[in-house]
C-alpha atoms as a PDB file:
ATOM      1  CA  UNK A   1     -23.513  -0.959  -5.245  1.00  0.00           C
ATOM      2  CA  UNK A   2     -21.058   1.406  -2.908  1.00  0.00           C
ATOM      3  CA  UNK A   3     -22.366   4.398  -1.239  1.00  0.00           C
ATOM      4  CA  UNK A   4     -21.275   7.626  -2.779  1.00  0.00           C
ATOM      5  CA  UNK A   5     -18.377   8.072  -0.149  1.00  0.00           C
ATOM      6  CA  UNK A   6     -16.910   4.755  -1.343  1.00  0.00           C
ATOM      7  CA  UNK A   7     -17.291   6.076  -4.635  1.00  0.00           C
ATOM      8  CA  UNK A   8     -15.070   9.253  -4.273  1.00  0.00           C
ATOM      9  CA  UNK A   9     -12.512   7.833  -1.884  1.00  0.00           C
ATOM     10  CA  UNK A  10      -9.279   8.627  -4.108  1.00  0.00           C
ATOM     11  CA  UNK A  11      -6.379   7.012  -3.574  1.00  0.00           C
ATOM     12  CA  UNK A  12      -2.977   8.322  -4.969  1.00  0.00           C
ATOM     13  CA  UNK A  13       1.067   7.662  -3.875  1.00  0.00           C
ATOM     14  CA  UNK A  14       2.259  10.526  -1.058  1.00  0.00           C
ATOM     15  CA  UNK A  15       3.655  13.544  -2.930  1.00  0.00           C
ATOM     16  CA  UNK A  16       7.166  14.836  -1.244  1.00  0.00           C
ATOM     17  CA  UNK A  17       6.225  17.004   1.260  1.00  0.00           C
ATOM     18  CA  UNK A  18       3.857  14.738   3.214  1.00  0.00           C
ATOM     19  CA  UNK A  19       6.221  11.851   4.071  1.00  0.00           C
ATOM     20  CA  UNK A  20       6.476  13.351   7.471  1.00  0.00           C
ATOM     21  CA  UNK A  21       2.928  13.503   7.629  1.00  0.00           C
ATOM     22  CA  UNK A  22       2.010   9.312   6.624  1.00  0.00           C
ATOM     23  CA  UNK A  23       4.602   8.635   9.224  1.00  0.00           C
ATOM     24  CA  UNK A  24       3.622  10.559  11.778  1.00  0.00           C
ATOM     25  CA  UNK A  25       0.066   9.232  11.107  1.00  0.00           C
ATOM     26  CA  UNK A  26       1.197   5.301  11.001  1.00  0.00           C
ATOM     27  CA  UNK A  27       3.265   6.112  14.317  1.00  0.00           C
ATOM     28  CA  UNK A  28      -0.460   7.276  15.888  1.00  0.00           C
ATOM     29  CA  UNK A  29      -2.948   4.374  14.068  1.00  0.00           C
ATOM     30  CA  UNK A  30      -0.233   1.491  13.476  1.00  0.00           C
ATOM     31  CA  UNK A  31       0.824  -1.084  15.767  1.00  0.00           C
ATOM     32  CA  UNK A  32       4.266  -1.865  13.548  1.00  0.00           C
ATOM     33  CA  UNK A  33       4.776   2.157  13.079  1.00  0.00           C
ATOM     34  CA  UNK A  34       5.819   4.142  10.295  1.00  0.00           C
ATOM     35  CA  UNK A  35       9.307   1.384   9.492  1.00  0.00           C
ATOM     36  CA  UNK A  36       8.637   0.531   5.871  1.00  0.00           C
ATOM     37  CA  UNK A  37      11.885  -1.431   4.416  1.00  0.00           C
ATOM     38  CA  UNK A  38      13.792  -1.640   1.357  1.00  0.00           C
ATOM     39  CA  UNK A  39      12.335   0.418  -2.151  1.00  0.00           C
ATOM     40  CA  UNK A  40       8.797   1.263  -0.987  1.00  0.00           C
ATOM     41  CA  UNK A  41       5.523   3.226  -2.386  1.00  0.00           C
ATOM     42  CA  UNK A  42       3.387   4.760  -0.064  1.00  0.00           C
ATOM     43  CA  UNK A  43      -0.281   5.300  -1.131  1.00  0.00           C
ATOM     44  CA  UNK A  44      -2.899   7.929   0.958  1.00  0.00           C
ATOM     45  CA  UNK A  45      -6.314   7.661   0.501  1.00  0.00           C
ATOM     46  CA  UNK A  46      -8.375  10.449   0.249  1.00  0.00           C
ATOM     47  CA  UNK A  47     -12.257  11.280   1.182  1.00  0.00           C
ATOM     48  CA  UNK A  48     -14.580  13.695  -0.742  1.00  0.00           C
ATOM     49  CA  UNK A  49     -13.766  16.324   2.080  1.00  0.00           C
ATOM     50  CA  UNK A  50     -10.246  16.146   1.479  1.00  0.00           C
ATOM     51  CA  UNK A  51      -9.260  14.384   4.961  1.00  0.00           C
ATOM     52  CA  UNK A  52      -7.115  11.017   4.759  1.00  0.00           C
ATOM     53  CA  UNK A  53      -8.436   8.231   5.427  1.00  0.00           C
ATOM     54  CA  UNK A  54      -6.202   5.743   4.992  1.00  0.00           C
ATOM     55  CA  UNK A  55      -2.513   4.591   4.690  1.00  0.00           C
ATOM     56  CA  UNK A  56      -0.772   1.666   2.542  1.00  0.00           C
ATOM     57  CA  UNK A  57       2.763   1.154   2.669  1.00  0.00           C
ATOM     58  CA  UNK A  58       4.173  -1.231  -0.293  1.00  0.00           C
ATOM     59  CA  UNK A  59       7.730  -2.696  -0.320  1.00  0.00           C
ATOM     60  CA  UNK A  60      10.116  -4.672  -2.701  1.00  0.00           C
ATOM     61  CA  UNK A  61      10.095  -8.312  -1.799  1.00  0.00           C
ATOM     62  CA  UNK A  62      12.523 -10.348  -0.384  1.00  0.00           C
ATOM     63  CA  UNK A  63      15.366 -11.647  -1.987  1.00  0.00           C
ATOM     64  CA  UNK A  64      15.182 -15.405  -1.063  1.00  0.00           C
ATOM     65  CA  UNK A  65      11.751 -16.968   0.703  1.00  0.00           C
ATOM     66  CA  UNK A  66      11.709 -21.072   0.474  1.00  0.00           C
ATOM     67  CA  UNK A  67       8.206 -21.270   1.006  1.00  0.00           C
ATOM     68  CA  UNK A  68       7.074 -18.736  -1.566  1.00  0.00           C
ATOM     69  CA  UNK A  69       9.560 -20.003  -4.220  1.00  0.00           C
ATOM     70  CA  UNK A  70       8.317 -23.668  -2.995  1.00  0.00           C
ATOM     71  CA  UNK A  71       4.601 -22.490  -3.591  1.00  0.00           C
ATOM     72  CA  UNK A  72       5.819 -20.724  -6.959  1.00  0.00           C
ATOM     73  CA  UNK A  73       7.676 -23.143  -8.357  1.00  0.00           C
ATOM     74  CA  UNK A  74      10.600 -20.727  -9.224  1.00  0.00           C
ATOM     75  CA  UNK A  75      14.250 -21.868 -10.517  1.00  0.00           C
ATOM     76  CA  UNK A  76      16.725 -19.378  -9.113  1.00  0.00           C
ATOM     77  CA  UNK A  77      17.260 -18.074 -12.302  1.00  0.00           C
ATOM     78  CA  UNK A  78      13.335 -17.335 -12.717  1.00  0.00           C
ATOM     79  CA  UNK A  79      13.345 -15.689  -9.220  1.00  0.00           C
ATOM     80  CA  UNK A  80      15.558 -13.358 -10.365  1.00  0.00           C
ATOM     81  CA  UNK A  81      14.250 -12.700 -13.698  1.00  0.00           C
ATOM     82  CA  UNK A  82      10.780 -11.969 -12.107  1.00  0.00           C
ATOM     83  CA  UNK A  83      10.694 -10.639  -8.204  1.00  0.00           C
ATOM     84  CA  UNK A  84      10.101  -7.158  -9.311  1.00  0.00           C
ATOM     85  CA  UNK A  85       7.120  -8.050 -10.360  1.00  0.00           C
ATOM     86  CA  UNK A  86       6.461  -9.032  -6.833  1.00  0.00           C
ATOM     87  CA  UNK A  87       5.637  -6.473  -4.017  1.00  0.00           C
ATOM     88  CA  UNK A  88       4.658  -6.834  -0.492  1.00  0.00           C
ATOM     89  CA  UNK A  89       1.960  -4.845   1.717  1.00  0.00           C
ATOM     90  CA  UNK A  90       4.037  -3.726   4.855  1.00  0.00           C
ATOM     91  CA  UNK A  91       1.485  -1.666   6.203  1.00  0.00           C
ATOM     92  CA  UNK A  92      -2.296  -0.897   5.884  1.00  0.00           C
ATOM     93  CA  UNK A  93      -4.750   1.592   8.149  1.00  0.00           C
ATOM     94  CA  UNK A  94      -7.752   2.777   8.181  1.00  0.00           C
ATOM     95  CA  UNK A  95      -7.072   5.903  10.505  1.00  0.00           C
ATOM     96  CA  UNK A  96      -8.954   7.283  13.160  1.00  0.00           C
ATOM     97  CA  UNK A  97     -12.807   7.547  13.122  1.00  0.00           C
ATOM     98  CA  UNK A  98     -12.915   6.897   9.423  1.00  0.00           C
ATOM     99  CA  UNK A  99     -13.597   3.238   9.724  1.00  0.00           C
ATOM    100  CA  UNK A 100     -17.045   2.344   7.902  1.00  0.00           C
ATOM    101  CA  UNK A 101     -18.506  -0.304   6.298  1.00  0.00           C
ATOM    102  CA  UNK A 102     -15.958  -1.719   2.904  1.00  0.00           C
ATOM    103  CA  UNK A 103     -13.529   1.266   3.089  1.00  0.00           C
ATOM    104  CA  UNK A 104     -10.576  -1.061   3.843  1.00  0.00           C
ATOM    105  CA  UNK A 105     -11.534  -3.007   0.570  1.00  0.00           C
ATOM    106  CA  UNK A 106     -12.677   0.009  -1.605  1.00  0.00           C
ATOM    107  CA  UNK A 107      -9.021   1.422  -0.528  1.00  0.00           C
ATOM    108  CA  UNK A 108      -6.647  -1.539  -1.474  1.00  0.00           C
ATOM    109  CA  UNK A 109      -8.725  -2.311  -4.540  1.00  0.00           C
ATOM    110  CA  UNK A 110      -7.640   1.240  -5.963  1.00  0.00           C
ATOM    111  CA  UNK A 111      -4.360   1.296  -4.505  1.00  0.00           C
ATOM    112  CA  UNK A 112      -3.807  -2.372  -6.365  1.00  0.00           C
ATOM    113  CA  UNK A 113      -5.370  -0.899  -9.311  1.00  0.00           C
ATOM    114  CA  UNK A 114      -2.959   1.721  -9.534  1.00  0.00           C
ATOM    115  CA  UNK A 115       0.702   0.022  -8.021  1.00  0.00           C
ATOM    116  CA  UNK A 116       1.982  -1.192 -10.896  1.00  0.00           C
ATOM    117  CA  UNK A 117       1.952   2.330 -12.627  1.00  0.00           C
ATOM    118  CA  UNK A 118       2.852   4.274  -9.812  1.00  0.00           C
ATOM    119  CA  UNK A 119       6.081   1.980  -9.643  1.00  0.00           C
ATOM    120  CA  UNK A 120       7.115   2.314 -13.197  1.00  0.00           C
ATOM    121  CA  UNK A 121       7.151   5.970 -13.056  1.00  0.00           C
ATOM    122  CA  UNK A 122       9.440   6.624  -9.687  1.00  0.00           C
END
């Protein structure tokens, strides 16, 4: 069973005002930086003290990919009937001295939880 901090980790999509914030914070704790591409979501999660934790950036998929529509077994027309139901993590970090023992799972377990809501409302 989680600790209690796993248990109140929340994680939510950035409001507004703090998109300078998540990528100032991915240009610190990122290797790739803040460069998310195409239609995007941007999650923050949130400890029980209030301090972020962690970042995940979410991004439509590509148009064309052999090997996925290989793996898939998509016709062209399916592709395009059905890639908005596929999205793709761009980014993902646990910032600073927050790292302990399953936050990184506990985080994109909620944030997957959540995406597919959070997308049909924007």
């Amino acid at each position: 069973m989680p600790d209690a901090y796993l248990r109140s980790i929340c994680v939510r999509p950035i409001e507004p005002g703090e998109r300078e914030r998540f990528d100032e914070e991915l240009d610190r704790h990122h290797w790739l930086g803040h460069s998310l591409v195409g239609e995007t979501m941007r999650h923050v999660a949130i400890g029980p003290d209030g301090v972020w934790v962690a970042l995940v950036g979410f991004g439509a998929a590509a148009l064309a990919c052999r090997p996925r529509e290989e793996l898939i077994g998509w016709s062209d027309d399916q592709r395009f009937r059905r890639l908005r139901y596929v999205v793709n993590n761009q980014r993902y970090c646990v910032l600073g001295d927050h790292r302990r023992k399953n936050l990184a799972s506990a985080v994109l377990a909620r944030s997957l939880r959540r995406l597919s809501d959070d997308v049909t409302v924007r």
